[in-house]
Structures are given as C-alpha cells and as structure tokens.
Protein backbone atom coordinates (compact mmCIF):
# COMPACT_ATOMS: atom_id res chain seq x y z
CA UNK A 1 60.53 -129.26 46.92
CA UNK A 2 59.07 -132.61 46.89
CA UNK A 3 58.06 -132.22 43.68
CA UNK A 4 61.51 -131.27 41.81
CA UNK A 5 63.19 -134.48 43.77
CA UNK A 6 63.83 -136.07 40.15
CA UNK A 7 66.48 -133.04 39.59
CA UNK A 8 68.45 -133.35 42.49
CA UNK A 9 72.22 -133.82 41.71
CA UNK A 10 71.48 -134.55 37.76
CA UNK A 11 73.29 -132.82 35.06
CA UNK A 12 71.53 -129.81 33.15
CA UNK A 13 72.59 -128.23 30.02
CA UNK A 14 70.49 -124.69 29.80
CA UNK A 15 70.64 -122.60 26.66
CA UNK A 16 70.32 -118.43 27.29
CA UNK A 17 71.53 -119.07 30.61
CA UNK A 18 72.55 -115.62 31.00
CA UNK A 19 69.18 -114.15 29.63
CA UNK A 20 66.74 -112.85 32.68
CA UNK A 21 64.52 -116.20 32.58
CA UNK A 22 67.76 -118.54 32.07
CA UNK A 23 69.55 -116.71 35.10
CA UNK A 24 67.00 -117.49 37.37
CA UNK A 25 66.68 -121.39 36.36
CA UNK A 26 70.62 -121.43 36.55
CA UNK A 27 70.02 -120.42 40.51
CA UNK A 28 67.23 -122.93 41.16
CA UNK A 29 69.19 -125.96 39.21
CA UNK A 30 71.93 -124.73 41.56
CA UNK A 31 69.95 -125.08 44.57
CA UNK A 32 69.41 -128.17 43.89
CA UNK A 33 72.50 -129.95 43.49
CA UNK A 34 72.73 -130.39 39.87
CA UNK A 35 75.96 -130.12 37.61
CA UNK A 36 74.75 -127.24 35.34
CA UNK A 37 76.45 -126.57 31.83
CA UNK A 38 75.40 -123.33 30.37
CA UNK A 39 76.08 -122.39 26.44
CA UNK A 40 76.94 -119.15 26.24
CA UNK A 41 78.52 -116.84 23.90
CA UNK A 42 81.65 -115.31 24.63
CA UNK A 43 80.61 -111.95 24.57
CA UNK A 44 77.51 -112.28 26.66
CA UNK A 45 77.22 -110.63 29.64
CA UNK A 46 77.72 -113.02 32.32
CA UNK A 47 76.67 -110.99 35.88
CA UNK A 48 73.95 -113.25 36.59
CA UNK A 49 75.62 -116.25 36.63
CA UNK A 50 79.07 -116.11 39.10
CA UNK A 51 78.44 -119.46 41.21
CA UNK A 52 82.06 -121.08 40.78
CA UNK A 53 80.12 -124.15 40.48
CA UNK A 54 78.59 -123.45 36.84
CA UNK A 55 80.47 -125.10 34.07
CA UNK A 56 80.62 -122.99 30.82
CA UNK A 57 80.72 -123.71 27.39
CA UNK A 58 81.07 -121.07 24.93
CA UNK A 59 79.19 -121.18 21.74
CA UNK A 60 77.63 -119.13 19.42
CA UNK A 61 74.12 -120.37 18.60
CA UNK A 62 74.06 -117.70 15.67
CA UNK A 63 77.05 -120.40 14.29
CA UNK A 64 74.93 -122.82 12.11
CA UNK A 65 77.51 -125.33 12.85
CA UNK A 66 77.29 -124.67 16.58
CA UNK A 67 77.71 -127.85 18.66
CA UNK A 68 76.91 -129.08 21.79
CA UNK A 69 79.65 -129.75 24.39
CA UNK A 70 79.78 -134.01 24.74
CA UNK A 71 79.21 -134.13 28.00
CA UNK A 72 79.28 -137.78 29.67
CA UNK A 73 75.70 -137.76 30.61
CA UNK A 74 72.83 -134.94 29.86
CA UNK A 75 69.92 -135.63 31.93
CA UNK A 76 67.89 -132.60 30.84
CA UNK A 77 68.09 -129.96 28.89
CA UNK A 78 66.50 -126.41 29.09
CA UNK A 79 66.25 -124.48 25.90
CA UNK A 80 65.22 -121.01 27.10
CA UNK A 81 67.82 -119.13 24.44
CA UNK A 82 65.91 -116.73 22.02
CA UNK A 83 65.24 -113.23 20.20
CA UNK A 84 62.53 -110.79 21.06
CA UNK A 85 64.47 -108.37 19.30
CA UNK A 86 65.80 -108.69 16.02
CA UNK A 87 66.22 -106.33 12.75
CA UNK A 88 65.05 -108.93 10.26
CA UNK A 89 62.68 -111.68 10.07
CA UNK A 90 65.52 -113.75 9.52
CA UNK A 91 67.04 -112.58 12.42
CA UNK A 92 64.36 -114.17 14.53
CA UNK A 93 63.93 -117.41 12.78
CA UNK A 94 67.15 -118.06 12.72
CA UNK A 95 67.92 -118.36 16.27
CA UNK A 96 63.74 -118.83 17.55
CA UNK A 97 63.72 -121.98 14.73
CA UNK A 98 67.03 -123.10 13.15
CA UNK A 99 68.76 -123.07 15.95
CA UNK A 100 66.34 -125.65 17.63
CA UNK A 101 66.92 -128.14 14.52
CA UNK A 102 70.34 -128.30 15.28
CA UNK A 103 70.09 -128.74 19.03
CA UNK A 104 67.49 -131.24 19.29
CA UNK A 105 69.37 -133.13 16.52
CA UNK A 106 72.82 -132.76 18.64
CA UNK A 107 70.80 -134.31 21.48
CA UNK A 108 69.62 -137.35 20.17
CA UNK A 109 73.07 -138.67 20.65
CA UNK A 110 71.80 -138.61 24.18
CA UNK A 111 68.63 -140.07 24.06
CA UNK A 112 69.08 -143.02 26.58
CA UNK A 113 70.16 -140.52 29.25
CA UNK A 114 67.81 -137.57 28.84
CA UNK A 115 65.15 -137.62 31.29
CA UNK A 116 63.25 -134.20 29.89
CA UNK A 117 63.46 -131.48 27.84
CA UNK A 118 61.86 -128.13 28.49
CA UNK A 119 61.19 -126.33 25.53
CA UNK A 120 60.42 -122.42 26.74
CA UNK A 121 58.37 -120.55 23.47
CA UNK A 122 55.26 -118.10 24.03
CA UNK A 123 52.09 -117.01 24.02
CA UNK A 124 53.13 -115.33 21.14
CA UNK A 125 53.24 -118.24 19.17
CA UNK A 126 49.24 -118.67 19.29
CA UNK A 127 49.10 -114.49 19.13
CA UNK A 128 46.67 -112.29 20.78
CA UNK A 129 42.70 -113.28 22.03
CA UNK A 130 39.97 -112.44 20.36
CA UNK A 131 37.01 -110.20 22.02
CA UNK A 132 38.47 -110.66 25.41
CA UNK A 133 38.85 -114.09 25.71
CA UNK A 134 41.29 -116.07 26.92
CA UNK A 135 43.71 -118.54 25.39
CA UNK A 136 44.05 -122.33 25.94
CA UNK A 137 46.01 -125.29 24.26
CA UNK A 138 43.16 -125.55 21.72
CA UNK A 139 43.38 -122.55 20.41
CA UNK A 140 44.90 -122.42 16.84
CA UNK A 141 48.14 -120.84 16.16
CA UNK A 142 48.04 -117.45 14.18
CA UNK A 143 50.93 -115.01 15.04
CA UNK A 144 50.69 -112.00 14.27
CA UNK A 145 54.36 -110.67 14.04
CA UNK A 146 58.11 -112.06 13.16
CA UNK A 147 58.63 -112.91 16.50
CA UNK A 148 55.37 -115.17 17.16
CA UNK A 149 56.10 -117.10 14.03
CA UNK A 150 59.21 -117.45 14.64
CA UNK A 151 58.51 -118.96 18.32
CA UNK A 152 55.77 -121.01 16.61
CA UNK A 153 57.87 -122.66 14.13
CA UNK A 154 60.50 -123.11 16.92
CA UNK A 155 57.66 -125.03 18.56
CA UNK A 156 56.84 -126.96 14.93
CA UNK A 157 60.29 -128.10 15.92
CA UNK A 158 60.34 -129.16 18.92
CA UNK A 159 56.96 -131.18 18.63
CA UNK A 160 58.85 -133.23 15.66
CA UNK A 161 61.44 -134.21 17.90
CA UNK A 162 59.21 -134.70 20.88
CA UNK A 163 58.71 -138.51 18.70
CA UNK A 164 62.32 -139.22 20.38
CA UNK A 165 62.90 -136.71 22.90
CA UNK A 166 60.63 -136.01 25.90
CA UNK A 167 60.16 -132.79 24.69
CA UNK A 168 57.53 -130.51 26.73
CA UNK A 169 56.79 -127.19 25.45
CA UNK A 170 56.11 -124.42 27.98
CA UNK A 171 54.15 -120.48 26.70
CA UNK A 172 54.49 -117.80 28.98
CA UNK A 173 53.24 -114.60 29.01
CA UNK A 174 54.58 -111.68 29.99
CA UNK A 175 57.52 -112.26 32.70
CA UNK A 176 58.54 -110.08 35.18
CA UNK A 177 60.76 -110.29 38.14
CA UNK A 178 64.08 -108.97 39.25
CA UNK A 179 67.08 -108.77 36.33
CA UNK A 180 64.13 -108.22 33.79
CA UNK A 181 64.55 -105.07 31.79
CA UNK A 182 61.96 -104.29 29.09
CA UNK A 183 59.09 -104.01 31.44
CA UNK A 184 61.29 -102.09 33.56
CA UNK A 185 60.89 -99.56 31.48
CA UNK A 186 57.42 -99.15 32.55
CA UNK A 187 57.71 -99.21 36.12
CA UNK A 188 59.97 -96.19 35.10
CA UNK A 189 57.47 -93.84 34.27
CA UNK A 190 55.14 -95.21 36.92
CA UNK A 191 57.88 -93.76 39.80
CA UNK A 192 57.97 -90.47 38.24
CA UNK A 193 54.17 -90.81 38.70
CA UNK A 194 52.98 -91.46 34.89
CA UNK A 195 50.79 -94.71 34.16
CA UNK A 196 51.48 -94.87 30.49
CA UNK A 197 48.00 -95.55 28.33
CA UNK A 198 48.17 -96.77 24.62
CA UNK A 199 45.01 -95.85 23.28
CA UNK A 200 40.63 -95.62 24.41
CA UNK A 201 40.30 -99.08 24.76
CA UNK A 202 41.72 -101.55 27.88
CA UNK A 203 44.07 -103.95 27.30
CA UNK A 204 44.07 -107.36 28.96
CA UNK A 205 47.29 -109.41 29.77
CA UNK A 206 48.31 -112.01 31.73
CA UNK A 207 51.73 -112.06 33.82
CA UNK A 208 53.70 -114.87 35.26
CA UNK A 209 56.27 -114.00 38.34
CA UNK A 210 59.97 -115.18 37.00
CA UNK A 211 60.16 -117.80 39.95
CA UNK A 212 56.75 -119.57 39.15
CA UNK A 213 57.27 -119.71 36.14
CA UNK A 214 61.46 -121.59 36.89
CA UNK A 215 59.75 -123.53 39.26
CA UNK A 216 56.60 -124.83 36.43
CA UNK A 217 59.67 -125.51 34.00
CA UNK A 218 61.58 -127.06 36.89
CA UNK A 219 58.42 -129.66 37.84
CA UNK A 220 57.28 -129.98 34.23
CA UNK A 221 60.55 -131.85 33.33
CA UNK A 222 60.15 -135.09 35.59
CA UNK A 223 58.48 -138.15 34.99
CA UNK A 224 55.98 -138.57 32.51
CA UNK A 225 54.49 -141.12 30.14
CA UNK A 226 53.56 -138.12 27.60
CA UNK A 227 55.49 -136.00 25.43
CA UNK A 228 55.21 -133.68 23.43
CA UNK A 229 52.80 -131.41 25.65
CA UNK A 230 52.31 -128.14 25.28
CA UNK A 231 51.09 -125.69 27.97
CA UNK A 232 50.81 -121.82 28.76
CA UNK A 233 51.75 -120.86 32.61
CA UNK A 234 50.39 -117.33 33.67
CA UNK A 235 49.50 -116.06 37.49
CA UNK A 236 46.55 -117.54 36.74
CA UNK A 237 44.82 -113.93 36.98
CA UNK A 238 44.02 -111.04 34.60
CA UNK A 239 45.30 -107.61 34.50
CA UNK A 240 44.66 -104.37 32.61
CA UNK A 241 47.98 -102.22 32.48
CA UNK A 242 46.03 -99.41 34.68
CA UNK A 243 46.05 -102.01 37.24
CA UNK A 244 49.58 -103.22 37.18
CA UNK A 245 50.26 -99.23 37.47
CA UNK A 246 48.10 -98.64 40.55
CA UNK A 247 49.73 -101.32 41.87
CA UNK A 248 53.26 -100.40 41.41
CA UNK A 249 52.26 -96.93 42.59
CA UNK A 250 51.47 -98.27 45.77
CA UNK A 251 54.16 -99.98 46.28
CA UNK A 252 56.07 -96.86 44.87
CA UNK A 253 54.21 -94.41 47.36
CA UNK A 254 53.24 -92.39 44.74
CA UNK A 255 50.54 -90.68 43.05
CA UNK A 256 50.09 -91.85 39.42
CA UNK A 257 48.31 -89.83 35.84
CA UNK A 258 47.33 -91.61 32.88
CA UNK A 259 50.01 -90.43 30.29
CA UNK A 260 47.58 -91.61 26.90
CA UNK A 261 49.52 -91.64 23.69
CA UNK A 262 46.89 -92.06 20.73
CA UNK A 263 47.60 -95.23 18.76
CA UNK A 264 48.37 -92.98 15.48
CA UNK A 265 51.70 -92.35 17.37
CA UNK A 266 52.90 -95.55 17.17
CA UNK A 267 53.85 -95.82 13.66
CA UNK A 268 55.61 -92.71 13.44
CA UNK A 269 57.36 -93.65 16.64
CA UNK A 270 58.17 -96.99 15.34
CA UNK A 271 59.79 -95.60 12.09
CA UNK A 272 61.97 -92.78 14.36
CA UNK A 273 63.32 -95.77 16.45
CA UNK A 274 64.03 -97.64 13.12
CA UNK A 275 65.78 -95.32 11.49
CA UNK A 276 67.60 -95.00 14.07
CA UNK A 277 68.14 -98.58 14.31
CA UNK A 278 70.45 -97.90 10.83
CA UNK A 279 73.28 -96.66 12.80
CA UNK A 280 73.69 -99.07 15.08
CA UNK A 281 74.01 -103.06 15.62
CA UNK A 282 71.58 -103.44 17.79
CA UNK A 283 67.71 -103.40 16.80
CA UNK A 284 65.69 -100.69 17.20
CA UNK A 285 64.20 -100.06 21.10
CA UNK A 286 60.60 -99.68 19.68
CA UNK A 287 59.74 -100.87 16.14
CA UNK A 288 56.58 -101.85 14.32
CA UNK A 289 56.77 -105.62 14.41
CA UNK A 290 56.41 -104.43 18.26
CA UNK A 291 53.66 -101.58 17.42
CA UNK A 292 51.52 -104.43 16.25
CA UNK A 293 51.91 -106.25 19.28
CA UNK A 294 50.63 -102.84 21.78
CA UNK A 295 47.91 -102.39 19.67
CA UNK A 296 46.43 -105.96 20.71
CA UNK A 297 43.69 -105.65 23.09
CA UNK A 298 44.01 -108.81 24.65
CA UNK A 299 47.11 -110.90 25.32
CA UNK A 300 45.93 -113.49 27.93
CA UNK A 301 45.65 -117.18 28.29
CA UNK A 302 44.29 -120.05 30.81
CA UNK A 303 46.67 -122.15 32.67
CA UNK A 304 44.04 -124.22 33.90
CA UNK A 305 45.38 -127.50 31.88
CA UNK A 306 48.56 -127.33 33.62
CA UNK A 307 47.48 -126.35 37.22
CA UNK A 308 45.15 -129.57 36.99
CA UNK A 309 47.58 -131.89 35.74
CA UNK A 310 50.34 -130.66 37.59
CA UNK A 311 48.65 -129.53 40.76
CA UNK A 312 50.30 -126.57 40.56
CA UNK A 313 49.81 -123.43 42.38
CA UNK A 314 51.49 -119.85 41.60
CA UNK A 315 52.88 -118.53 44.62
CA UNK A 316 53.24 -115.08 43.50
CA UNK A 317 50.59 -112.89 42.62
CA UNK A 318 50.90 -109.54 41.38
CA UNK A 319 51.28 -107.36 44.31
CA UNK A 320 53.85 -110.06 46.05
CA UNK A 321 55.88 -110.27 42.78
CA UNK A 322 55.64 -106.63 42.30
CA UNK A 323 57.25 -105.93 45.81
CA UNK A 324 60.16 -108.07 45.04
CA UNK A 325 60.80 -107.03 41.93
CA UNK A 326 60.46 -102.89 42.42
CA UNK A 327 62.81 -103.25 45.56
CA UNK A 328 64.97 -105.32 43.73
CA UNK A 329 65.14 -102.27 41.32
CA UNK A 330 65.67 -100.22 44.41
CA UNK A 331 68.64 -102.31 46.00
CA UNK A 332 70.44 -102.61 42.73
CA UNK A 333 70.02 -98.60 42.11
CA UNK A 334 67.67 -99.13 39.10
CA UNK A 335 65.00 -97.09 40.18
C-alpha cells in the first residue's frame, strides 16, 4: 500500500458515501487511518457505512444552498455523489452539474490544505464507441442521453476549478462488485439459467471490479504536478454480455439459454415502466433515456494512459471479481 502512503491518517470528506462505489472508498479510507466525513442525507440508507469511527454530516445536496461542514482541515475530497436515475433532465443536471458548482466553490475556502480532489464521472460522458473501437482521453465528448450530459457538464465543472483545485477526473465503466444492485439484476436471470440477449448484434463493454477501481481513485489523489487530468479506469479487458453470462454460470453451476428480446421491445417496455413511473416518487426501473443506452453496441474504453502513468495494475479480472461478488450475493441471501 506503498503507493496510497500520502492518505494515511489525513482527513477525507466523500460525497455519496453511502452509494455502492462511495461505501467501498469509505472502507479503504478507513483502513487507512484517515478521519473520514461523509455528507449524507438524512434519509439515506446508511447500512454500508456503521464503523463508529465515520463522522457524519447530514446534507441534502438536492438543497441549492447546501453547505459543506467547516471542518479544521480537508485534505481531500472525493466527489462520487450522483444520479443514474432520474425522471427529468433536470433531475440529473441538477445534482450530476449544479451540485458540483457549489461544492468546488465551498472548497476553495480550503485551498492551502487540500492535497487532491477526485472527481468520479463516466464513460458516459464521452458516450458509446463507434464500429467497435475503443475509447481514450482523446476522444471527443458526445453523450448520447440525460445522464451522459449531465456527467459531462459535471466534468465541464470540475476542469474549471481544476485552475485552483487539484482536481483529477476519473470515467469508469460499468462497476460491479458486492452492494451493487442494477447489474444484479442480471446475474438474476443468469441463476435461473437465462443469459439475457438484447438484440442480433454483440455488444462490447468494458467492466471495472469496485475495489480497483477505490484503489485507482485512492492512488490517483497523491502527489502530482498536474491537474486537471482526466482518465477512464476499466479491467483493462473486453467483454461481450454472453461472456460475462458464461462466466457467472460457471461460477453459478448452472446451465445457461440465450433469452433474446428483439430491440422493438424496448420502447414499448420503456413507456410501460414510465407510466408507471407516474405513480410513484421514484423513477421508472427501465426507461428510454436507458433504452438508448442498451441499444449501443459498444461501450468500452482504454485505460492504457493511466496504467502507464500510474503503473497501475487491476487486480481483479472478471472471473476473480465475479466470484466475490456472486458469493457475496449468496452470503447476504441475494441470490
């Protein structure tokens, strides 16, 4: 842990500390030795995050006069909180971009004692590849739905502020790991033996394992002449959804079908869920903001930029990562 030495016993304010990607950061800042202030709202759901030692400060980021608690030192800051659901553009924006205004403003009242900021957006901010390719940091931005522009002008943000703040800006892909609960949903149908298929054509993703990608957030924070860097983290490898199916098969023991749903289901589907969506507060489970998203071929990107500069190395590929996170599942009664 040679690497993350420039974290040991410093104090951390996270945002979406109780989120599935915040969670796990929480336990690693924990680990080691920092004093770690979390922003949460009062009615989140806080069963990640019972270490006595965690100091809690309840705001709503929603609040556009939110603010910060004044803490007597911030050394670094983690801004992981976000919406990848939402029933209105708005919605998104205003907690993937507003929100990010405010805090990076709040913070420059701390700018002789913050050592790094980790900025976490997405690969959905640069929006899918094109003929199979993958992404890099060159590659222009174009989103495709609210929730990629959203995450894109949350990163139009952060690279303003980056002038004052040593702001780096990390994309993941998809994450998966244990506590995560929307591709969950998948391995669901793979243990009652379905591999579900959207479509004729293969799709191409990348994946990042929840604890490489804490630990790429955790090592991209320290020392550093340059700011203002952006970089995707993935596994490093490619996957087709077929494959991540096999593979949780096997570790399933069991025998998996393709279950294809023609993509002239989708919109149909999309409205049900909506309409649905009407009668509740919560957004819909399946909409088409996220329709557009399955119908992608190709959501994948290189991390080659921040291997090399980083010497970085994932340490969980997809059938390691898979095995903790399905019996995970298994030990909590999931699956």
């Amino acid at each position: 842990m040679n690497e993350l030495s420039h974290l040991k016993g410093k104090t951390v304010l996270v945002t979406g500390a109780n989120g599935f990607i915040g969670s796990h950061l929480v336990d690693s800042l924990l680990s080691l030795g920092c004093e770690v202030h979390c922003l949460v709202r009062r009615s989140s759901n806080l069963r990640w995050l019972s270490s006595p030692k965690i100091q809690f400060h309840f705001v709503d980021l929603a609040d556009p006069n939110f603010k910060i608690p004044d803490l007597k030192n911030m050394n670094y800051v983690f801004h992981c909180a976000g919406l990848t659901k939402a029933k209105s553009r708005k919605e998104y924006f205003d907690i993937n971009s507003t929100v990010c205004s405010s805090l990076y403003e709040q913070c420059l009242k701390f700018k002789g004692d913050i050592e790094g900021v980790v900025h976490l957006s997405s690969l959905a901010a640069v929006g899918p590849g094109q003929d199979g390719g993958l992404m890099d940091e060159a590659a222009p931005l174009n989103p495709i739905t609210h929730y990629g522009k959203s995450k894109k002008s949350g990163e139009e943000v952060a690279l303003k502020y980056s002038a004052s703040l040593p702001i780096k800006i990390i994309r993941p892909p998809v994450v998966y790991g244990p506590r995560e609960e929307n591709l969950f949903n998948f391995f669901k149908l793979v243990r009652k033996g379905w591999g579900l298929q959207i479509g004729k054509a293969p799709k191409k993703l990348s994946l990042v394992y929840v604890a490489d990608l804490v630990r790429a957030m955790l090592q991209v924070c320290g020392p550093s002449d340059v700011q203002g860097k952006v970089y995707f983290v993935t596994d490093g490898r490619t996957y087709s959804w077929e494959q991540i199916a096999k593979s949780a098969a096997q570790k399933m023991n069991v025998s998996v079908k393709a279950l294809r749903l023609p993509e002239s289901i989708l919109s149909p589907l999309a409205i049900f869920f909506e309409l649905l969506a009407m009668f509740s507060s919560k957004p819909a489970l399946f909409d088409r903001q996220r329709m557009i998203d399955i119908r992608q071929s190709c959501w994948a990107a290189s991390s080659e930029n921040f291997f090399r500069e980083y010497s970085f190395s994932p340490e969980f590929e997809l059938e390691a990562g898979l095995s903790h996170t399905l019996d995970w599942y298994v030990q909590e009664k999931w699956l």
